[in-house]
PDB file of N, CA and C in Angstrom:
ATOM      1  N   UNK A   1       0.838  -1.172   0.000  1.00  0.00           N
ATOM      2  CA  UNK A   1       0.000   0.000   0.000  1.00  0.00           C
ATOM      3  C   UNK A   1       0.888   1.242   0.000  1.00  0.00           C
ATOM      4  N   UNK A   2       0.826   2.262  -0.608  1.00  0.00           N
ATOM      5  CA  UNK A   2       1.310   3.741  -0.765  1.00  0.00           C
ATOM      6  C   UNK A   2       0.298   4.538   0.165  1.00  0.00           C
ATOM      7  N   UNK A   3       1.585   5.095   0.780  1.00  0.00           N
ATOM      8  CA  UNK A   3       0.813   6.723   1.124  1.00  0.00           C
ATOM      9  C   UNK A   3       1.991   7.301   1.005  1.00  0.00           C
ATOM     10  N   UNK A   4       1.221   8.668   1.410  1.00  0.00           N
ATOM     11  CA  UNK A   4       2.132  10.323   0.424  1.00  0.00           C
ATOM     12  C   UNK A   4       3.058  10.914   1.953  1.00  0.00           C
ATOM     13  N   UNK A   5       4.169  10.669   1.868  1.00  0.00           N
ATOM     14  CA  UNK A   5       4.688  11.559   3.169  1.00  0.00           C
ATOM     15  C   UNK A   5       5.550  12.867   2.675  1.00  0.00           C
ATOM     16  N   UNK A   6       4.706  14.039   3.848  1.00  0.00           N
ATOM     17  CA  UNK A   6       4.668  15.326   3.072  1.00  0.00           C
ATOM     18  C   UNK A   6       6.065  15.674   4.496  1.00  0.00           C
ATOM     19  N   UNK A   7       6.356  15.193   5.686  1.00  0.00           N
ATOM     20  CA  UNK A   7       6.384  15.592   7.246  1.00  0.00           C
ATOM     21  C   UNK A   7       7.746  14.356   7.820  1.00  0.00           C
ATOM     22  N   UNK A   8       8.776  15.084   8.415  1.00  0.00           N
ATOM     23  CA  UNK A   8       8.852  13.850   9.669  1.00  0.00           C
ATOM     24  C   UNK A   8       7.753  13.423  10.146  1.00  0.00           C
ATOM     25  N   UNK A   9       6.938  14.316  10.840  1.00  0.00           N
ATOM     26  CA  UNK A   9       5.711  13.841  11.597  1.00  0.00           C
ATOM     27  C   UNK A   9       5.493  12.375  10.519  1.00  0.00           C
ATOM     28  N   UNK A  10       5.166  12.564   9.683  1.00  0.00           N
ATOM     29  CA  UNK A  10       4.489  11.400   8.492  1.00  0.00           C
ATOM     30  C   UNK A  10       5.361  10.731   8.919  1.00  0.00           C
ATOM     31  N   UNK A  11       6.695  10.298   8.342  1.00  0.00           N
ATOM     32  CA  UNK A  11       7.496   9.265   8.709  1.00  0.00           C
ATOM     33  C   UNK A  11       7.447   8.172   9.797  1.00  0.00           C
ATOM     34  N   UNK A  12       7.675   9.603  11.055  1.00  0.00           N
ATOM     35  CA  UNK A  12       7.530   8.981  12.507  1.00  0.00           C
ATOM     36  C   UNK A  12       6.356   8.224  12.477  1.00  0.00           C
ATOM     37  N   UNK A  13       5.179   8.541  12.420  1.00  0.00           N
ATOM     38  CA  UNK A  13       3.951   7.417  12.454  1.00  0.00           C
ATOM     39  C   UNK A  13       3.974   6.187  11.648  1.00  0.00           C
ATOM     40  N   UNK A  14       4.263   6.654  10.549  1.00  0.00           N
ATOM     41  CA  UNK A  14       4.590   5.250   9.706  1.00  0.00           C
ATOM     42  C   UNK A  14       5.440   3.654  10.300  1.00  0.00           C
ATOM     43  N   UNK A  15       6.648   4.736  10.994  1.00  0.00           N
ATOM     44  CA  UNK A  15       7.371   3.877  11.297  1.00  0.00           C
ATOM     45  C   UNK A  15       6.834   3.105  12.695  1.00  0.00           C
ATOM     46  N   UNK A  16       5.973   3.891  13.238  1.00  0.00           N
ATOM     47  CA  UNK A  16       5.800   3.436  14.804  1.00  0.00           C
ATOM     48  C   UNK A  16       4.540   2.415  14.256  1.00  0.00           C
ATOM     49  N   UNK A  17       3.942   2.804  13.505  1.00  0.00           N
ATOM     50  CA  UNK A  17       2.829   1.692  13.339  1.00  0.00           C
ATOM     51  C   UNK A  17       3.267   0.434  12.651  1.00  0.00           C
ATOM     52  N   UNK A  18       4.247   0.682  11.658  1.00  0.00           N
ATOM     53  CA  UNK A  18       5.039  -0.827  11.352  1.00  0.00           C
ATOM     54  C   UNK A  18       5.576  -1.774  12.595  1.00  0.00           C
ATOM     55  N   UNK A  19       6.158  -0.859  13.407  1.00  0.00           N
ATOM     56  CA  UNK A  19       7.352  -1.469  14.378  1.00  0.00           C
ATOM     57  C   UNK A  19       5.797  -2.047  15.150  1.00  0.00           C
ATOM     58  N   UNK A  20       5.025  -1.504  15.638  1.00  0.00           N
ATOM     59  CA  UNK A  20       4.067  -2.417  16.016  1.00  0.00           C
ATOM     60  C   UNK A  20       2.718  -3.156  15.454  1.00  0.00           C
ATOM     61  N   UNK A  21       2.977  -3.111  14.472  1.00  0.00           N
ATOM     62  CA  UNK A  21       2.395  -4.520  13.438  1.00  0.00           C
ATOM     63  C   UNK A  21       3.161  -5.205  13.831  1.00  0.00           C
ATOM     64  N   UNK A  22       4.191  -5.434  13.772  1.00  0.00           N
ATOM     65  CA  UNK A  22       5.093  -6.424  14.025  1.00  0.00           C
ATOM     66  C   UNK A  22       5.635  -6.794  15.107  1.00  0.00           C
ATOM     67  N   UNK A  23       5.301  -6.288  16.354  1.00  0.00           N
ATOM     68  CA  UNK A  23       5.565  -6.619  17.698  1.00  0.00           C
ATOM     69  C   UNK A  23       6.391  -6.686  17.915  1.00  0.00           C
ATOM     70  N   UNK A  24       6.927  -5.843  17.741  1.00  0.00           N
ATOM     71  CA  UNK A  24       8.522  -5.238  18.085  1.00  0.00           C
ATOM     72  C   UNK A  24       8.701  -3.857  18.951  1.00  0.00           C
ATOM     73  N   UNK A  25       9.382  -4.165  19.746  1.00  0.00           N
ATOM     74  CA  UNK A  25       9.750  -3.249  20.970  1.00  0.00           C
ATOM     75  C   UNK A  25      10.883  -2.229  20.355  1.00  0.00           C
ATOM     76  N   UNK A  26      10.787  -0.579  20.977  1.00  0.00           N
ATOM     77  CA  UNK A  26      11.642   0.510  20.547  1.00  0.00           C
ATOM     78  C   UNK A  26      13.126  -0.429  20.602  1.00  0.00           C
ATOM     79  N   UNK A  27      13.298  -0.725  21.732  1.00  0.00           N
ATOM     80  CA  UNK A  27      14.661  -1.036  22.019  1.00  0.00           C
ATOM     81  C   UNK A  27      14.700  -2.060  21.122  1.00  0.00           C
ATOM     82  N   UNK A  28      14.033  -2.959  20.939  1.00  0.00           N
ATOM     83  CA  UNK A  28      14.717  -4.075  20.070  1.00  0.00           C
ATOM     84  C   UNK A  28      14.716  -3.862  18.752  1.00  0.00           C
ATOM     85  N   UNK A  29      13.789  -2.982  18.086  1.00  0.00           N
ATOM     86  CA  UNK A  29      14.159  -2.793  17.032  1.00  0.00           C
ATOM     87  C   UNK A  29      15.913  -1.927  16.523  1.00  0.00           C
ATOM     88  N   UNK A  30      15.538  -0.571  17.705  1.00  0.00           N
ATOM     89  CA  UNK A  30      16.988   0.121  17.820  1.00  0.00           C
ATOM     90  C   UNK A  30      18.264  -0.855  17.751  1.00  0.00           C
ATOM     91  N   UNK A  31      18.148  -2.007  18.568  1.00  0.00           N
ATOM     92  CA  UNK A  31      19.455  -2.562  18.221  1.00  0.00           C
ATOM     93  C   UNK A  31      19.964  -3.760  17.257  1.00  0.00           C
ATOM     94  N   UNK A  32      18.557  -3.661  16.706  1.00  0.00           N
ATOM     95  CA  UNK A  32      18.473  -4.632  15.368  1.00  0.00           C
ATOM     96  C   UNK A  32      19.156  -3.428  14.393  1.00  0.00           C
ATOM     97  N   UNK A  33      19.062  -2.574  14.124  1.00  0.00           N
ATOM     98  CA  UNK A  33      19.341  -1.424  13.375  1.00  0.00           C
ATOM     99  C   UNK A  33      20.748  -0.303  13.442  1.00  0.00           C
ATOM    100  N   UNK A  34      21.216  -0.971  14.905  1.00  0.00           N
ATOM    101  CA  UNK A  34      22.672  -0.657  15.837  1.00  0.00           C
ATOM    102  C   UNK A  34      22.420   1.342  16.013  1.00  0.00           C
ATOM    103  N   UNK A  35      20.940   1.575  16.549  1.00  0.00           N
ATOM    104  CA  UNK A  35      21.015   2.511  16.551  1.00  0.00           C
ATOM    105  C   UNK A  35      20.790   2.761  18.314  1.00  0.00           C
ATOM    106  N   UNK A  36      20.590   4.119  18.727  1.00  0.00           N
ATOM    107  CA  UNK A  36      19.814   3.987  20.422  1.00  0.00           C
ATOM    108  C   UNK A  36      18.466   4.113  20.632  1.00  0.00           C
ATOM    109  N   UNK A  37      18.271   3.674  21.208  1.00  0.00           N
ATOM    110  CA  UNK A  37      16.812   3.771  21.905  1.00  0.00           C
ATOM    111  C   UNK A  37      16.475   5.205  21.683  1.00  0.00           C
ATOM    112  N   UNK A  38      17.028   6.050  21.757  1.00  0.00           N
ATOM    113  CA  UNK A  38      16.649   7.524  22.107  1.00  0.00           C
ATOM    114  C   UNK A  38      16.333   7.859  20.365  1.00  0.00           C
ATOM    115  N   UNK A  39      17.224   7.439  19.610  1.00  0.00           N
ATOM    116  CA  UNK A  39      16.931   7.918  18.056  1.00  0.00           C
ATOM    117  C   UNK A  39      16.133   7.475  17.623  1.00  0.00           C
ATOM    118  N   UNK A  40      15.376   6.246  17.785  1.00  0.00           N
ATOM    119  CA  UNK A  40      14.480   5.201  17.498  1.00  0.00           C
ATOM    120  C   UNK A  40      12.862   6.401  17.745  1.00  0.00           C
ATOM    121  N   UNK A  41      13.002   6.557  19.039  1.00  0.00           N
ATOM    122  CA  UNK A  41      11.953   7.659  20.043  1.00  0.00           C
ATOM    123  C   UNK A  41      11.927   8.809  18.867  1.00  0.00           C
ATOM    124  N   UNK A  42      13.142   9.479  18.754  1.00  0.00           N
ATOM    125  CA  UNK A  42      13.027  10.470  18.131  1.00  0.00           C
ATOM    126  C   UNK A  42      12.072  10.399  16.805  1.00  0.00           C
ATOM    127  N   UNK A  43      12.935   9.361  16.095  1.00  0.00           N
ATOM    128  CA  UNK A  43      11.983   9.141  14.949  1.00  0.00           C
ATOM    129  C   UNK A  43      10.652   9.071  14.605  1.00  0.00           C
ATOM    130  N   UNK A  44      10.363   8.052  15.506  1.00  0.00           N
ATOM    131  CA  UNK A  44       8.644   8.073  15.809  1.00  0.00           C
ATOM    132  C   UNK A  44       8.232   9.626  15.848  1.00  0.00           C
ATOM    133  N   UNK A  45       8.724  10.234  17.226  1.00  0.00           N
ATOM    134  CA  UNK A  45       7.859  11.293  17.320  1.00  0.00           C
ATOM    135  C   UNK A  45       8.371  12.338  15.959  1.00  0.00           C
ATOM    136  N   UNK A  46       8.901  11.817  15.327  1.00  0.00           N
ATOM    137  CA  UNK A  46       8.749  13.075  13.444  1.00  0.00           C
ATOM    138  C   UNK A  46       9.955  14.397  13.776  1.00  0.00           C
ATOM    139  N   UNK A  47      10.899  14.135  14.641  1.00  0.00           N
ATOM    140  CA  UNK A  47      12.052  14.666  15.073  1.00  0.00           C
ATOM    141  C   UNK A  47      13.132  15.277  13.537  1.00  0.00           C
ATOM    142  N   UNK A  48      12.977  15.995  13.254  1.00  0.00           N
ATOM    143  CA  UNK A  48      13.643  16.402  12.108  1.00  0.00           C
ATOM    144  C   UNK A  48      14.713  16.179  12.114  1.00  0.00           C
ATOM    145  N   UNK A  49      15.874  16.425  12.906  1.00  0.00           N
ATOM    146  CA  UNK A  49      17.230  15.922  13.170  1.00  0.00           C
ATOM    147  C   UNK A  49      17.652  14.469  13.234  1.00  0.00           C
ATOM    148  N   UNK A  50      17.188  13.677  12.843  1.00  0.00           N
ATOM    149  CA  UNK A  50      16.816  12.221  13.058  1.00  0.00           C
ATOM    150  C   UNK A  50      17.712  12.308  11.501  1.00  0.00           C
ATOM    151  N   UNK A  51      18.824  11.537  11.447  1.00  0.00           N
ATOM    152  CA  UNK A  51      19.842  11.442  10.064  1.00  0.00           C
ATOM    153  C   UNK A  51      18.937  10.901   8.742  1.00  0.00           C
ATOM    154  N   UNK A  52      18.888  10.855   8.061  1.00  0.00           N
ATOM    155  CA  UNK A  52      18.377  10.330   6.733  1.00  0.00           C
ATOM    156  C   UNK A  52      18.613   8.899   6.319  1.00  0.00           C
ATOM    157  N   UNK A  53      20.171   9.025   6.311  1.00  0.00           N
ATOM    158  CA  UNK A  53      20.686   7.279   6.443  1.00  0.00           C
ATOM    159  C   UNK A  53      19.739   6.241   7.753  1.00  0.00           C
ATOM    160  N   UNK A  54      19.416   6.879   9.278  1.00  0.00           N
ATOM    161  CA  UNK A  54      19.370   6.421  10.110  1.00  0.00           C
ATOM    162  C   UNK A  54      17.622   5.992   9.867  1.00  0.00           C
ATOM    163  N   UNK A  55      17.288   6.691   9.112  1.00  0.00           N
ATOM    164  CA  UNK A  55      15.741   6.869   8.991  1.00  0.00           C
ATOM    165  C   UNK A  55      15.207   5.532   7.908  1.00  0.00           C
ATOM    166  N   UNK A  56      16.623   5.869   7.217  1.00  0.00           N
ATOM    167  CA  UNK A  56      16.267   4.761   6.047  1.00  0.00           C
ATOM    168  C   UNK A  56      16.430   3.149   6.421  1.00  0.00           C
ATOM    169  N   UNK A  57      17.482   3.369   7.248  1.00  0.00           N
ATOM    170  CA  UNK A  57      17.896   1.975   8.003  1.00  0.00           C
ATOM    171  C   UNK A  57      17.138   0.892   8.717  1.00  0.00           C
ATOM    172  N   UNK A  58      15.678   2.183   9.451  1.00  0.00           N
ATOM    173  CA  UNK A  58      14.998   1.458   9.975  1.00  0.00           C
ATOM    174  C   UNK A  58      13.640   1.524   9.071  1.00  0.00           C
ATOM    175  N   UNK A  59      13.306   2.065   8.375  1.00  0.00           N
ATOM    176  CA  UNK A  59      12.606   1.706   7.484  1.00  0.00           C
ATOM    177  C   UNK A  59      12.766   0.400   6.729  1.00  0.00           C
ATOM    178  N   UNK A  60      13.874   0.381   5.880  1.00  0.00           N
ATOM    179  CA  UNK A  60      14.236  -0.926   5.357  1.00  0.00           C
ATOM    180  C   UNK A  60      13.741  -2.191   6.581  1.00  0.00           C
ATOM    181  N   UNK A  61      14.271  -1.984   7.534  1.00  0.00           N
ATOM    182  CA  UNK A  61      14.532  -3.106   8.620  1.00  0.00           C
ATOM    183  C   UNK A  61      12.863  -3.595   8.962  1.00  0.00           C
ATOM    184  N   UNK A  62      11.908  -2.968   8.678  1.00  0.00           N
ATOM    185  CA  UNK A  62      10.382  -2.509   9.014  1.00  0.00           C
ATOM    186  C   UNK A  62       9.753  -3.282   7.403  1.00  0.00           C
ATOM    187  N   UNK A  63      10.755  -3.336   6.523  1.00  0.00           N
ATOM    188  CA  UNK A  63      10.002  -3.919   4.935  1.00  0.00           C
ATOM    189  C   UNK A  63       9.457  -2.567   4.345  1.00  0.00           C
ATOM    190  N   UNK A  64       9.909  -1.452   5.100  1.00  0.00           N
ATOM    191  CA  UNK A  64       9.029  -0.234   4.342  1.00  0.00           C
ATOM    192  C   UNK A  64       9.971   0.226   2.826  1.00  0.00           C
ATOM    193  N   UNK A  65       9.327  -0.016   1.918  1.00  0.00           N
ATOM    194  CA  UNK A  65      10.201   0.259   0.745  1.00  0.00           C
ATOM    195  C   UNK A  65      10.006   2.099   0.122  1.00  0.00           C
ATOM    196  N   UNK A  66      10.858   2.411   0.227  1.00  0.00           N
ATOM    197  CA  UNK A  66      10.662   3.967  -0.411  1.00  0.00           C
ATOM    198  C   UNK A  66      10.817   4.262  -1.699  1.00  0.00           C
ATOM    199  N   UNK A  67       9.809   5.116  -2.397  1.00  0.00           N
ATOM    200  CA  UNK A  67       9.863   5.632  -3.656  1.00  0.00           C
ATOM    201  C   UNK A  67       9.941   7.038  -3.492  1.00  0.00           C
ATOM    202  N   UNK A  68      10.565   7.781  -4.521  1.00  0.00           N
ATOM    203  CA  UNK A  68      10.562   9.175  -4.826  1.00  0.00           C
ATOM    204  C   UNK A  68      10.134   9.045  -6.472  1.00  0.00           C
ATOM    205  N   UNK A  69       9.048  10.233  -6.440  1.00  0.00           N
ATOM    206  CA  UNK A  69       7.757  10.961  -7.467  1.00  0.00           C
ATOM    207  C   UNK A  69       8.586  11.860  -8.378  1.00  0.00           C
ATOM    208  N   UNK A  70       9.732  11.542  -9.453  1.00  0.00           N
ATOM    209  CA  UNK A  70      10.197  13.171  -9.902  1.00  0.00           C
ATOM    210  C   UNK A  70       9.363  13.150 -10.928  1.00  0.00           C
ATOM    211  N   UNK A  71       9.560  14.887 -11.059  1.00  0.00           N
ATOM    212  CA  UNK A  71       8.721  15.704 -12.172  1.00  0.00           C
ATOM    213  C   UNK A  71       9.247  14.844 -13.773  1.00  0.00           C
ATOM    214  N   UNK A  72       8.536  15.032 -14.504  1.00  0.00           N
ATOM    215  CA  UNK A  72       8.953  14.412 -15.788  1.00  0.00           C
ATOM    216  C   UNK A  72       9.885  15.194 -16.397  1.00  0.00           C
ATOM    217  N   UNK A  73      10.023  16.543 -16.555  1.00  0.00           N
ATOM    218  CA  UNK A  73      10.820  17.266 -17.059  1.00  0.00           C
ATOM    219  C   UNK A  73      12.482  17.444 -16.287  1.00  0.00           C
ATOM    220  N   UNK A  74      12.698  16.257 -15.231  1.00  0.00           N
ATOM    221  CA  UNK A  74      13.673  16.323 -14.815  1.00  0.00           C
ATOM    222  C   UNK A  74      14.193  14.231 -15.127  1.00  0.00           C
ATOM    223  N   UNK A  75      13.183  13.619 -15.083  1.00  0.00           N
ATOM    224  CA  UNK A  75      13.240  12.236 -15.118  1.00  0.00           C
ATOM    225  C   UNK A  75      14.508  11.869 -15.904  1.00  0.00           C
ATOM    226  N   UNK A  76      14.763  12.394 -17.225  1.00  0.00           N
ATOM    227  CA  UNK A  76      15.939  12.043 -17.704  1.00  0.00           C
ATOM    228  C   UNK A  76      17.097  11.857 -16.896  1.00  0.00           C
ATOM    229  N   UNK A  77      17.222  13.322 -16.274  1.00  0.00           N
ATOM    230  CA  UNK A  77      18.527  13.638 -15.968  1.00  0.00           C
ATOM    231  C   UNK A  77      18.514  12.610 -14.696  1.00  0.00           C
ATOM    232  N   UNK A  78      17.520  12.564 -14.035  1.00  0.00           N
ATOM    233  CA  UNK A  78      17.955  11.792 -12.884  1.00  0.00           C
ATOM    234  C   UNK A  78      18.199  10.728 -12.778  1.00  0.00           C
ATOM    235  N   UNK A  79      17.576  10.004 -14.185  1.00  0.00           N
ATOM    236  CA  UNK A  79      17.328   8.472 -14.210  1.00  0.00           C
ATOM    237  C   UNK A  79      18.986   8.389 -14.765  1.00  0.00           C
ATOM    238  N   UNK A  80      19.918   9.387 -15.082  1.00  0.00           N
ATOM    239  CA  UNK A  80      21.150   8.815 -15.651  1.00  0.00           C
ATOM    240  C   UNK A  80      22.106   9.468 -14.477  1.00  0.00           C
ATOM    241  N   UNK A  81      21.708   9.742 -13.652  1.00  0.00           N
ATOM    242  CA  UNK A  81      22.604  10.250 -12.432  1.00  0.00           C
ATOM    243  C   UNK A  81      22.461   9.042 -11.576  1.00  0.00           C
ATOM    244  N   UNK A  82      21.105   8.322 -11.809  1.00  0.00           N
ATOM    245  CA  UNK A  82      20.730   6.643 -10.662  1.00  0.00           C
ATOM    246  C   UNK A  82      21.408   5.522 -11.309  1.00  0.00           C
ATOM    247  N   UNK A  83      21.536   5.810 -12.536  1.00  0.00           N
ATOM    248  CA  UNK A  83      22.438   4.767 -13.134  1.00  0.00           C
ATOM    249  C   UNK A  83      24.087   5.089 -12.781  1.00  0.00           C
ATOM    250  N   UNK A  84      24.473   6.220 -12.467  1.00  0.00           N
ATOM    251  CA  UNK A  84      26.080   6.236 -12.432  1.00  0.00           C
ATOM    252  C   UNK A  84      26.108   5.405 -10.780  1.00  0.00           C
ATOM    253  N   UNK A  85      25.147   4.984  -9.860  1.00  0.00           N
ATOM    254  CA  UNK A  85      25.495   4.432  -8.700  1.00  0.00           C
ATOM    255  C   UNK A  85      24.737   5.728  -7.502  1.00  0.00           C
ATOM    256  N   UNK A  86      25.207   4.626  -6.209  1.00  0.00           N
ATOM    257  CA  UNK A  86      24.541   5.516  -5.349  1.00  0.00           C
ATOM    258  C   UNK A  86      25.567   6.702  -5.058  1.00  0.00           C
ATOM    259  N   UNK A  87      24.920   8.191  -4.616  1.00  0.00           N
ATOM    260  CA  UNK A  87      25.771   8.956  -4.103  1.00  0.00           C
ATOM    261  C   UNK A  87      26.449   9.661  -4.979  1.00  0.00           C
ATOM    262  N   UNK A  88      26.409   9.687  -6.126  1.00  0.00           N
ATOM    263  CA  UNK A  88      26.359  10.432  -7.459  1.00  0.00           C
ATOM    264  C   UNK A  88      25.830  11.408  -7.365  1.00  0.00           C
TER     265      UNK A  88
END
């Protein structure tokens, strides 16, 4: 299922309602993910300072798969900047 995240706030919920679909505790997920308890918290509550890498880490770890929407008038360029690798 897709939904549209506009917010940390968005994120944070996403993630807190996965982590408990799945009956998984803050802490145990945090150290499935080698992160702390406290960043885990943060995240949930839509904490903007919460790293990007760190966000993605536990997403992945959750099965949450991420897409990004680009404009068509940029699709070219980006689709040959995703092909040179990540971090390009």
């Amino acid at each position: 299922m897709k939904f549209e995240v506009d917010s940390p706030q968005d994120i944070g919920r996403l993630a807190r309602a996965a982590r408990r679909a799945q009956g998984l505790r803050q802490d145990d997920l945090a150290a499935i993910v080698g992160a702390s308890h406290v960043s885990l918290m943060n995240l949930e509550r839509g904490n903007a300072n919460v790293g990007l890498g760190r966000t993605l880490d536990v997403l992945r770890e959750l099965g949450v798969r991420v897409h990004l929407d680009v404009p068509p008038d940029v699709a070219g360029e980006v689709e040959k900047a995703m092909r040179g690798g990540h971090g390009q």
